[in-house]
PDB file of N, CA and C in Angstrom:
ATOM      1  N   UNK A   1       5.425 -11.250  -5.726  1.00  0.00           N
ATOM      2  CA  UNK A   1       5.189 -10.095  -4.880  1.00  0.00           C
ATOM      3  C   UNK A   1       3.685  -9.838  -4.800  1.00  0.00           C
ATOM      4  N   UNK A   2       3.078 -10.131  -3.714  1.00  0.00           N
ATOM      5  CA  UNK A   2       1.774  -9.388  -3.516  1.00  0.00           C
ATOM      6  C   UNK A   2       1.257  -8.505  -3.736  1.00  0.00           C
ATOM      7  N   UNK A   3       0.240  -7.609  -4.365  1.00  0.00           N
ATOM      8  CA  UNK A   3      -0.175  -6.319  -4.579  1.00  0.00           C
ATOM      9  C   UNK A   3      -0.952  -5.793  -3.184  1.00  0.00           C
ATOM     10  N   UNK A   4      -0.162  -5.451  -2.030  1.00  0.00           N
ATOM     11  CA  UNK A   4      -0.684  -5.257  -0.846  1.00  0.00           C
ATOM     12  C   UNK A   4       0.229  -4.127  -0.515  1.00  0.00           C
ATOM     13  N   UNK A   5      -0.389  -2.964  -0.177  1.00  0.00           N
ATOM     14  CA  UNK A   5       0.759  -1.659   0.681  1.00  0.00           C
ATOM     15  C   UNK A   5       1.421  -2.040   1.815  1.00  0.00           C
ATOM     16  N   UNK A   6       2.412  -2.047   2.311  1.00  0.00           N
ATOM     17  CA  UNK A   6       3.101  -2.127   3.347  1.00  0.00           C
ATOM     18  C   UNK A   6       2.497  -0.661   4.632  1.00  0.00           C
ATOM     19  N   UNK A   7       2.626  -0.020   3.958  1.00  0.00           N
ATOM     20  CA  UNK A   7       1.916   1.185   5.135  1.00  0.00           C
ATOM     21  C   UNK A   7       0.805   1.425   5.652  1.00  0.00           C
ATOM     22  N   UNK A   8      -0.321   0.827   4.628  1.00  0.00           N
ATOM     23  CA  UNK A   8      -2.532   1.070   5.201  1.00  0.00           C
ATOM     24  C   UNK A   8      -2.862  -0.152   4.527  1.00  0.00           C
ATOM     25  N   UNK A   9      -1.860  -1.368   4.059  1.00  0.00           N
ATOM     26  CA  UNK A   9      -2.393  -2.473   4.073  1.00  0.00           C
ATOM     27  C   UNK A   9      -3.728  -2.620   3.081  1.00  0.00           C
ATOM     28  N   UNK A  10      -3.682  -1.870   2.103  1.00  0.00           N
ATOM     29  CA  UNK A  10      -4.421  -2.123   1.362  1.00  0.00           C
ATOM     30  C   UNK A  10      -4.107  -2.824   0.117  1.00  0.00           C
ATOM     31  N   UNK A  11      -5.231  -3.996  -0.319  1.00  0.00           N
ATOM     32  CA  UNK A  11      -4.582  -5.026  -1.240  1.00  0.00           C
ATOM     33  C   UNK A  11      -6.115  -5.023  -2.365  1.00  0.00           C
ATOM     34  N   UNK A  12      -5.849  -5.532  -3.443  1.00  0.00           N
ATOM     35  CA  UNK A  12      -6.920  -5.425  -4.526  1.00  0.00           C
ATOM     36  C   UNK A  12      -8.155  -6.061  -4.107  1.00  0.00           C
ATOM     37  N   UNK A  13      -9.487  -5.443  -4.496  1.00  0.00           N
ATOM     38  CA  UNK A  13     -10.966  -5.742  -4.272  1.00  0.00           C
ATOM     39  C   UNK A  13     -11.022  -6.641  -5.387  1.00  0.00           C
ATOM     40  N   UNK A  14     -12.051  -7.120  -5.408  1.00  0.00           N
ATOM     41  CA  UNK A  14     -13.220  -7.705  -6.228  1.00  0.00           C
ATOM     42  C   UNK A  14     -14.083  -7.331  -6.627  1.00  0.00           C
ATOM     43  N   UNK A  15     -14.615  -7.220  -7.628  1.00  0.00           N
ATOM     44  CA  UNK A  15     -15.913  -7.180  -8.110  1.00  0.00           C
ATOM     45  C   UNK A  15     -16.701  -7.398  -9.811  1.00  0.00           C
ATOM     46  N   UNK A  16     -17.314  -6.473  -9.750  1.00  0.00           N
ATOM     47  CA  UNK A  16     -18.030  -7.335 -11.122  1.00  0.00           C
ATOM     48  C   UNK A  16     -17.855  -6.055 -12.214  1.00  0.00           C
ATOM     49  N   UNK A  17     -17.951  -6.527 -13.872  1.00  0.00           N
ATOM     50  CA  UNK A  17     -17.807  -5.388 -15.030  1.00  0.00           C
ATOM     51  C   UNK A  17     -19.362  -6.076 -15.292  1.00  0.00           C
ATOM     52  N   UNK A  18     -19.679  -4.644 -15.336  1.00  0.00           N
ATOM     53  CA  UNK A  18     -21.645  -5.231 -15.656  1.00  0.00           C
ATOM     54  C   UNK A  18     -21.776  -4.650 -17.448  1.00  0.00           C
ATOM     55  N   UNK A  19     -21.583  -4.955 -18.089  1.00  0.00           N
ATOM     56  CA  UNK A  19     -22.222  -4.701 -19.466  1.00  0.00           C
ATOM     57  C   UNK A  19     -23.693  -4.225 -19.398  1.00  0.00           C
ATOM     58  N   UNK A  20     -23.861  -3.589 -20.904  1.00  0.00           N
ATOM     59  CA  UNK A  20     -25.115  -3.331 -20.997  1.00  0.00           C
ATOM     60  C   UNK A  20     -26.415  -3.635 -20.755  1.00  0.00           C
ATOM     61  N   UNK A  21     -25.891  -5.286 -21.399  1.00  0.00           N
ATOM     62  CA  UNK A  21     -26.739  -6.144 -21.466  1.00  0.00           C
ATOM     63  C   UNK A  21     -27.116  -6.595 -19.383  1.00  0.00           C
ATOM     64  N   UNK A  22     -26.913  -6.072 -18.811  1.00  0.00           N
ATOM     65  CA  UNK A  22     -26.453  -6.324 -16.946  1.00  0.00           C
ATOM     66  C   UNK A  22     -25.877  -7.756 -17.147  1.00  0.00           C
ATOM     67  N   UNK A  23     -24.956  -8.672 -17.633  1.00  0.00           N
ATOM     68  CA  UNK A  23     -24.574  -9.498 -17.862  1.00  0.00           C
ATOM     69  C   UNK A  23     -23.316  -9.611 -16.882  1.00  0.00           C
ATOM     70  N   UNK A  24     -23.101  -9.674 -15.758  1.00  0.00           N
ATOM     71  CA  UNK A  24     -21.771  -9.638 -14.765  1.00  0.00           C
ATOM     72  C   UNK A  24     -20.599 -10.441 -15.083  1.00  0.00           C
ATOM     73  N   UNK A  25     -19.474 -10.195 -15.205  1.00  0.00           N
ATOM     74  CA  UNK A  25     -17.913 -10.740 -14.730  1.00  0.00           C
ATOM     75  C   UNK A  25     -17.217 -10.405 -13.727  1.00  0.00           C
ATOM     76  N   UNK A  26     -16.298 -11.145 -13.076  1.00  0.00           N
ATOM     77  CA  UNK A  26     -15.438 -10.748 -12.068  1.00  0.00           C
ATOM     78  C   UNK A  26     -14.290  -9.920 -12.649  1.00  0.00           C
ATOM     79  N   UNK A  27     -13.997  -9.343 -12.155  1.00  0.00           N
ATOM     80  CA  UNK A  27     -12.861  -8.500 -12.307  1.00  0.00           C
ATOM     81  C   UNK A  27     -12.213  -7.949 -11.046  1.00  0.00           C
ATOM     82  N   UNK A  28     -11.075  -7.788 -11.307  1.00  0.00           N
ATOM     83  CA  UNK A  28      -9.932  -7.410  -9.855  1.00  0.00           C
ATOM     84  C   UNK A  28     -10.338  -5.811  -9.866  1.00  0.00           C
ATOM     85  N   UNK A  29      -9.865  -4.988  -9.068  1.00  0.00           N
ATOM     86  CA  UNK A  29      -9.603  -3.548  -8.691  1.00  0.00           C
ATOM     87  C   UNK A  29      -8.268  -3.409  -8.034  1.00  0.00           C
ATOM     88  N   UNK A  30      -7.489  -3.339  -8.891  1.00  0.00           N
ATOM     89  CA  UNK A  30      -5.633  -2.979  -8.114  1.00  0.00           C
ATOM     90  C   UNK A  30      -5.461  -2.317  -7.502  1.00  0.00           C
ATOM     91  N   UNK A  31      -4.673  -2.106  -7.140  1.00  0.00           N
ATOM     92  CA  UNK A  31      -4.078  -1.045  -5.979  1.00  0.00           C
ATOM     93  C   UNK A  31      -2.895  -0.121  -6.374  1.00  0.00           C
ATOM     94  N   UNK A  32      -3.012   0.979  -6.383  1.00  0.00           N
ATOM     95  CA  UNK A  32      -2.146   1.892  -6.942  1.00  0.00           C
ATOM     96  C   UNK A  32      -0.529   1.584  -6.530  1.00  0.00           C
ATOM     97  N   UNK A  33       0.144   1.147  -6.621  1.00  0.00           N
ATOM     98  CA  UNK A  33       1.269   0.872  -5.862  1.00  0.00           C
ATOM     99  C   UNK A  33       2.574   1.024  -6.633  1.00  0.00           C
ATOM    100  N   UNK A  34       3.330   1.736  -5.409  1.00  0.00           N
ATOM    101  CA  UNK A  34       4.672   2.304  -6.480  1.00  0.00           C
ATOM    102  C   UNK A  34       5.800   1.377  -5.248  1.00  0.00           C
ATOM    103  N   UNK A  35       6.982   0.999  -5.813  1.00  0.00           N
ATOM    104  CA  UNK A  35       8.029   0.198  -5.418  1.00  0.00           C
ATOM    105  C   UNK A  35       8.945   1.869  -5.136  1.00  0.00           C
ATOM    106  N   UNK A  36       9.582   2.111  -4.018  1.00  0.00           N
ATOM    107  CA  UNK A  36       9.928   3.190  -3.696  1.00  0.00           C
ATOM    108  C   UNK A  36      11.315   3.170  -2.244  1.00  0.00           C
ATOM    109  N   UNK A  37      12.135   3.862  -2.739  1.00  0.00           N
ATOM    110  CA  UNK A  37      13.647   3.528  -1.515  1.00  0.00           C
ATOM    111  C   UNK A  37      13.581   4.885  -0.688  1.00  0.00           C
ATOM    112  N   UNK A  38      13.001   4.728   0.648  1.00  0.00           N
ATOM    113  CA  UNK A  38      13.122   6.310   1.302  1.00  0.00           C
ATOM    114  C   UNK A  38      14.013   5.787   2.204  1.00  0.00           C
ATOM    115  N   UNK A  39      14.567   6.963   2.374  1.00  0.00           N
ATOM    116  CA  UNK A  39      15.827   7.107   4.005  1.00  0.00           C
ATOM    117  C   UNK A  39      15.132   7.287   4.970  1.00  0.00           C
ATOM    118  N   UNK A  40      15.432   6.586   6.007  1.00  0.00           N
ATOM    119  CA  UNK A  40      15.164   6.467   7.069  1.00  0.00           C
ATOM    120  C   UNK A  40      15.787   7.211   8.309  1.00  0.00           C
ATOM    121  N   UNK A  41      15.590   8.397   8.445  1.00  0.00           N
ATOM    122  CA  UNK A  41      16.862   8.953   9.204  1.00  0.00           C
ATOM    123  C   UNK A  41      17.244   8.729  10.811  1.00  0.00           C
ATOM    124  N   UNK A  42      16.530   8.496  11.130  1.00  0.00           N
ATOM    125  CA  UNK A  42      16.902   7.802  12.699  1.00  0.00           C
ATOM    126  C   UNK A  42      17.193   6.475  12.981  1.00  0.00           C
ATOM    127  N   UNK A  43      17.321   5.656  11.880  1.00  0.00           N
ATOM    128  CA  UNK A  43      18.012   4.387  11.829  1.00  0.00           C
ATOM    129  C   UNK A  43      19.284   4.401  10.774  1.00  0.00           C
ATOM    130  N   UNK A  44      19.325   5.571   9.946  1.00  0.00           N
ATOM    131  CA  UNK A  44      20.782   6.058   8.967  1.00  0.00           C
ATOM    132  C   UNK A  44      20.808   5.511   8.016  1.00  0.00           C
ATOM    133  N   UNK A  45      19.481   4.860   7.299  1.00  0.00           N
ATOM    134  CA  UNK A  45      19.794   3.821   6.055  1.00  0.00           C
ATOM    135  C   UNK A  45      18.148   3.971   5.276  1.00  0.00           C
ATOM    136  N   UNK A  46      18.737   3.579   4.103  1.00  0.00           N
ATOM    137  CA  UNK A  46      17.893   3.326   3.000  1.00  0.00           C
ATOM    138  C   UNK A  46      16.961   2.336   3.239  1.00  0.00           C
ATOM    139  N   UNK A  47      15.671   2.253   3.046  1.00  0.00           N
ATOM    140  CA  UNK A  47      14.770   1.081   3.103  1.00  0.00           C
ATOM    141  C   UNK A  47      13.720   1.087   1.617  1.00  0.00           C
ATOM    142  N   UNK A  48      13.652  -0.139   1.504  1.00  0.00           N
ATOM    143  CA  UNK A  48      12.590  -0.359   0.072  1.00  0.00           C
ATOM    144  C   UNK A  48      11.664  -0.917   0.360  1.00  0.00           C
ATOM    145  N   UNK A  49      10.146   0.283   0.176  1.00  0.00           N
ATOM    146  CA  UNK A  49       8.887  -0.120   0.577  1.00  0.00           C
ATOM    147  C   UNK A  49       7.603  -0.440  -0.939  1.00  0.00           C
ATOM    148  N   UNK A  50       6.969  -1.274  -0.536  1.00  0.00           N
ATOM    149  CA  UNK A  50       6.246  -1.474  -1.848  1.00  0.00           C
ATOM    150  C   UNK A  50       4.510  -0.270  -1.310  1.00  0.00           C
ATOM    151  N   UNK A  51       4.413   0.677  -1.747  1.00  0.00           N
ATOM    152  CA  UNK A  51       3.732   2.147  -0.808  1.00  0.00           C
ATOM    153  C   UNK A  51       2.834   2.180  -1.866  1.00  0.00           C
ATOM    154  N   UNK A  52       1.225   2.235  -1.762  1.00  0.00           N
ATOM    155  CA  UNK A  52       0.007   3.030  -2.095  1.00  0.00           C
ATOM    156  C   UNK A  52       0.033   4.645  -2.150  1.00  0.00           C
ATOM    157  N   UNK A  53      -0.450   5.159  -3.226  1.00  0.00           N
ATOM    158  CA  UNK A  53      -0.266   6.643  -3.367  1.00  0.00           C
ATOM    159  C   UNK A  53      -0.970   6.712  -1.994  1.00  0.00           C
ATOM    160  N   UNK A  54      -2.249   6.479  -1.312  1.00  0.00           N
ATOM    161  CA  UNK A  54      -2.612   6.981   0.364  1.00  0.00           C
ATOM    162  C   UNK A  54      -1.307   6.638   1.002  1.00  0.00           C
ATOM    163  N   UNK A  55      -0.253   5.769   0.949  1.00  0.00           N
ATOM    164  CA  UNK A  55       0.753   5.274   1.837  1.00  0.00           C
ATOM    165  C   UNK A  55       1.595   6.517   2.205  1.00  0.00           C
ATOM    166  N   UNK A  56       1.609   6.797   0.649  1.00  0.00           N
ATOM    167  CA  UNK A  56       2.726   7.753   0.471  1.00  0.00           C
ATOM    168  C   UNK A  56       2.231   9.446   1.117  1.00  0.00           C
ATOM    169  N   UNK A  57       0.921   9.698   1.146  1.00  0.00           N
ATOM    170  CA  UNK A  57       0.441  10.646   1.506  1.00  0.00           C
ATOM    171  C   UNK A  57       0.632  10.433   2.706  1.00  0.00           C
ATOM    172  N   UNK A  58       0.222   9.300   3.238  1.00  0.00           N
ATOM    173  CA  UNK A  58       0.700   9.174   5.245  1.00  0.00           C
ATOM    174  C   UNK A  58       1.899   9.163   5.465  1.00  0.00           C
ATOM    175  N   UNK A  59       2.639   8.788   4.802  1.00  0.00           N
ATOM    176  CA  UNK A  59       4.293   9.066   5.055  1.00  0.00           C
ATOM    177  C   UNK A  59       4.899  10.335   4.981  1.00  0.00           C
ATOM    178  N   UNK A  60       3.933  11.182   4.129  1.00  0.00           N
ATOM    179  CA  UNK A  60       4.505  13.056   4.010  1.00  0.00           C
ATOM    180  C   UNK A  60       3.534  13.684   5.026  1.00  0.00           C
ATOM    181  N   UNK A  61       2.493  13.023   5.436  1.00  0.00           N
ATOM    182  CA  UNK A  61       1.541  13.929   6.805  1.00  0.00           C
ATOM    183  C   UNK A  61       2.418  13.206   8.036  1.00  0.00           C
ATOM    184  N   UNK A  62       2.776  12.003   8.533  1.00  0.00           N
ATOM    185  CA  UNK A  62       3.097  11.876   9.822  1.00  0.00           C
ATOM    186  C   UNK A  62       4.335  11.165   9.892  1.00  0.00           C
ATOM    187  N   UNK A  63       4.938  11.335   8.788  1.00  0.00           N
ATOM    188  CA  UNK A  63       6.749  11.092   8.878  1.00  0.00           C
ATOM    189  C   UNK A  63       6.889   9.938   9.117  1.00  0.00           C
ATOM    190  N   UNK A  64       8.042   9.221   8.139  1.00  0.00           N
ATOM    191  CA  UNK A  64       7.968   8.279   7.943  1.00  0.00           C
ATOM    192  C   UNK A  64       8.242   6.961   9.220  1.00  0.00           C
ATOM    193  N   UNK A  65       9.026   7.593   9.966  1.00  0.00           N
ATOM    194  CA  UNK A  65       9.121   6.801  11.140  1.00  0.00           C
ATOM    195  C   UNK A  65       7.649   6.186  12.084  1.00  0.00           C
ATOM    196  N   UNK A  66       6.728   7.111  12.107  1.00  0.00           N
ATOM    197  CA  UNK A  66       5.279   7.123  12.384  1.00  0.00           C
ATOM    198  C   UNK A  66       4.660   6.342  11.445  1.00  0.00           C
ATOM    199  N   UNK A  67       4.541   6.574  10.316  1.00  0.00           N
ATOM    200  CA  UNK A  67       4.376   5.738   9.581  1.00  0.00           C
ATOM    201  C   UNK A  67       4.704   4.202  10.140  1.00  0.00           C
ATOM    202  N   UNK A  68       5.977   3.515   9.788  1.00  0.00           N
ATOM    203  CA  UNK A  68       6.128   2.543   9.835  1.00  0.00           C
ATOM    204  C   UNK A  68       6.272   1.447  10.948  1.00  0.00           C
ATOM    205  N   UNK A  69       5.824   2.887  12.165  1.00  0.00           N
ATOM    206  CA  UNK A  69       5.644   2.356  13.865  1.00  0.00           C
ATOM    207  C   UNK A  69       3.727   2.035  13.806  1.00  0.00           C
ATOM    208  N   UNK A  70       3.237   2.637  13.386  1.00  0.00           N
ATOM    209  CA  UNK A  70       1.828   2.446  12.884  1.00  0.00           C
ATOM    210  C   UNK A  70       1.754   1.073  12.338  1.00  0.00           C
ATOM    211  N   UNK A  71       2.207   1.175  11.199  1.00  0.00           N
ATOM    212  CA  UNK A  71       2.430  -0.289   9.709  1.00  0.00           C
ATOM    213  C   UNK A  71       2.470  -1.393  10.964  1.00  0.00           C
ATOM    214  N   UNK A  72       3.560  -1.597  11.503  1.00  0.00           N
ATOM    215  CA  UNK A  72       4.114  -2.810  12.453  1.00  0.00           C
ATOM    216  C   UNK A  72       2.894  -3.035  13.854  1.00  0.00           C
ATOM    217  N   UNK A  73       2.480  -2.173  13.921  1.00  0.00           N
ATOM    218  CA  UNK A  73       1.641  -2.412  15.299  1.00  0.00           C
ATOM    219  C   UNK A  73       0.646  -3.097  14.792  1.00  0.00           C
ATOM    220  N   UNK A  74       0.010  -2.533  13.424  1.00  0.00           N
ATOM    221  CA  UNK A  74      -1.229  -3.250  12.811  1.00  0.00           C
ATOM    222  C   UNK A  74      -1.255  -4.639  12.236  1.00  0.00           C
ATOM    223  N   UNK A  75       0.515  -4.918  11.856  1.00  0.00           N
ATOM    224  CA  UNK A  75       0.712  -6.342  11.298  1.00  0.00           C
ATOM    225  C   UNK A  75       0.819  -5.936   9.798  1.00  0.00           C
ATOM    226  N   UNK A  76       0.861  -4.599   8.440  1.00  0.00           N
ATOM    227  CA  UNK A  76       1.329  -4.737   8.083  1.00  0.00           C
ATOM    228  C   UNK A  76       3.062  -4.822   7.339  1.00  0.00           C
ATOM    229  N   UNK A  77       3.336  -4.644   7.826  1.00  0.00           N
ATOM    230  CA  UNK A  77       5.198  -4.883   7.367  1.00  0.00           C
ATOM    231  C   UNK A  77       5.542  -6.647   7.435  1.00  0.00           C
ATOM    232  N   UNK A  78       5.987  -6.705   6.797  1.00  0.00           N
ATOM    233  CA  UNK A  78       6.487  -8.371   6.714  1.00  0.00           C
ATOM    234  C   UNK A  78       7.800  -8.542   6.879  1.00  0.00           C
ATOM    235  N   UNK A  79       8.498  -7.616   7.710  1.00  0.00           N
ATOM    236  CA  UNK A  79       9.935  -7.376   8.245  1.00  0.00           C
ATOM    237  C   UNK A  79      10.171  -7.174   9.520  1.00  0.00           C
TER     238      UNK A  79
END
């Protein structure tokens, strides 16, 4: 499973842990992501989205149907 939101398509950065010494490593930056089953009410069924806490905030500001008419126009949903 990818660590990528289905709703704002956001997936883990890159970058560096700088020590004291300014000595750089790579290191990931994850993505907050919760595995989550919302109802869908104008299609009558349960759906399971893999949602970013921002996902989830756009899904309680512009309802989830908006939401996931948004997601699909941009290319992310993989359904």
């Amino acid at each position: 499973m990818a660590k990528i939101c289905q709703i704002t398509g956001k997936r883990a950065m890159v970058g560096n842990n700088v020590s004291h010494s300014n000595t750089k490593t790579k290191r990931k930056f994850n993505v907050n992501l919760f595995k989550r089953k919302l109802y869908w009410v104008e299609e009558e069924c349960w759906i399971s989205l893999n949602v970013s806490a921002a996902g989830l905030r756009t899904i309680n500001k512009i309802g989830l149907n908006a939401a996931l008419k948004k997601a699909a126009d941009k290319g992310y949903l993989n359904a």
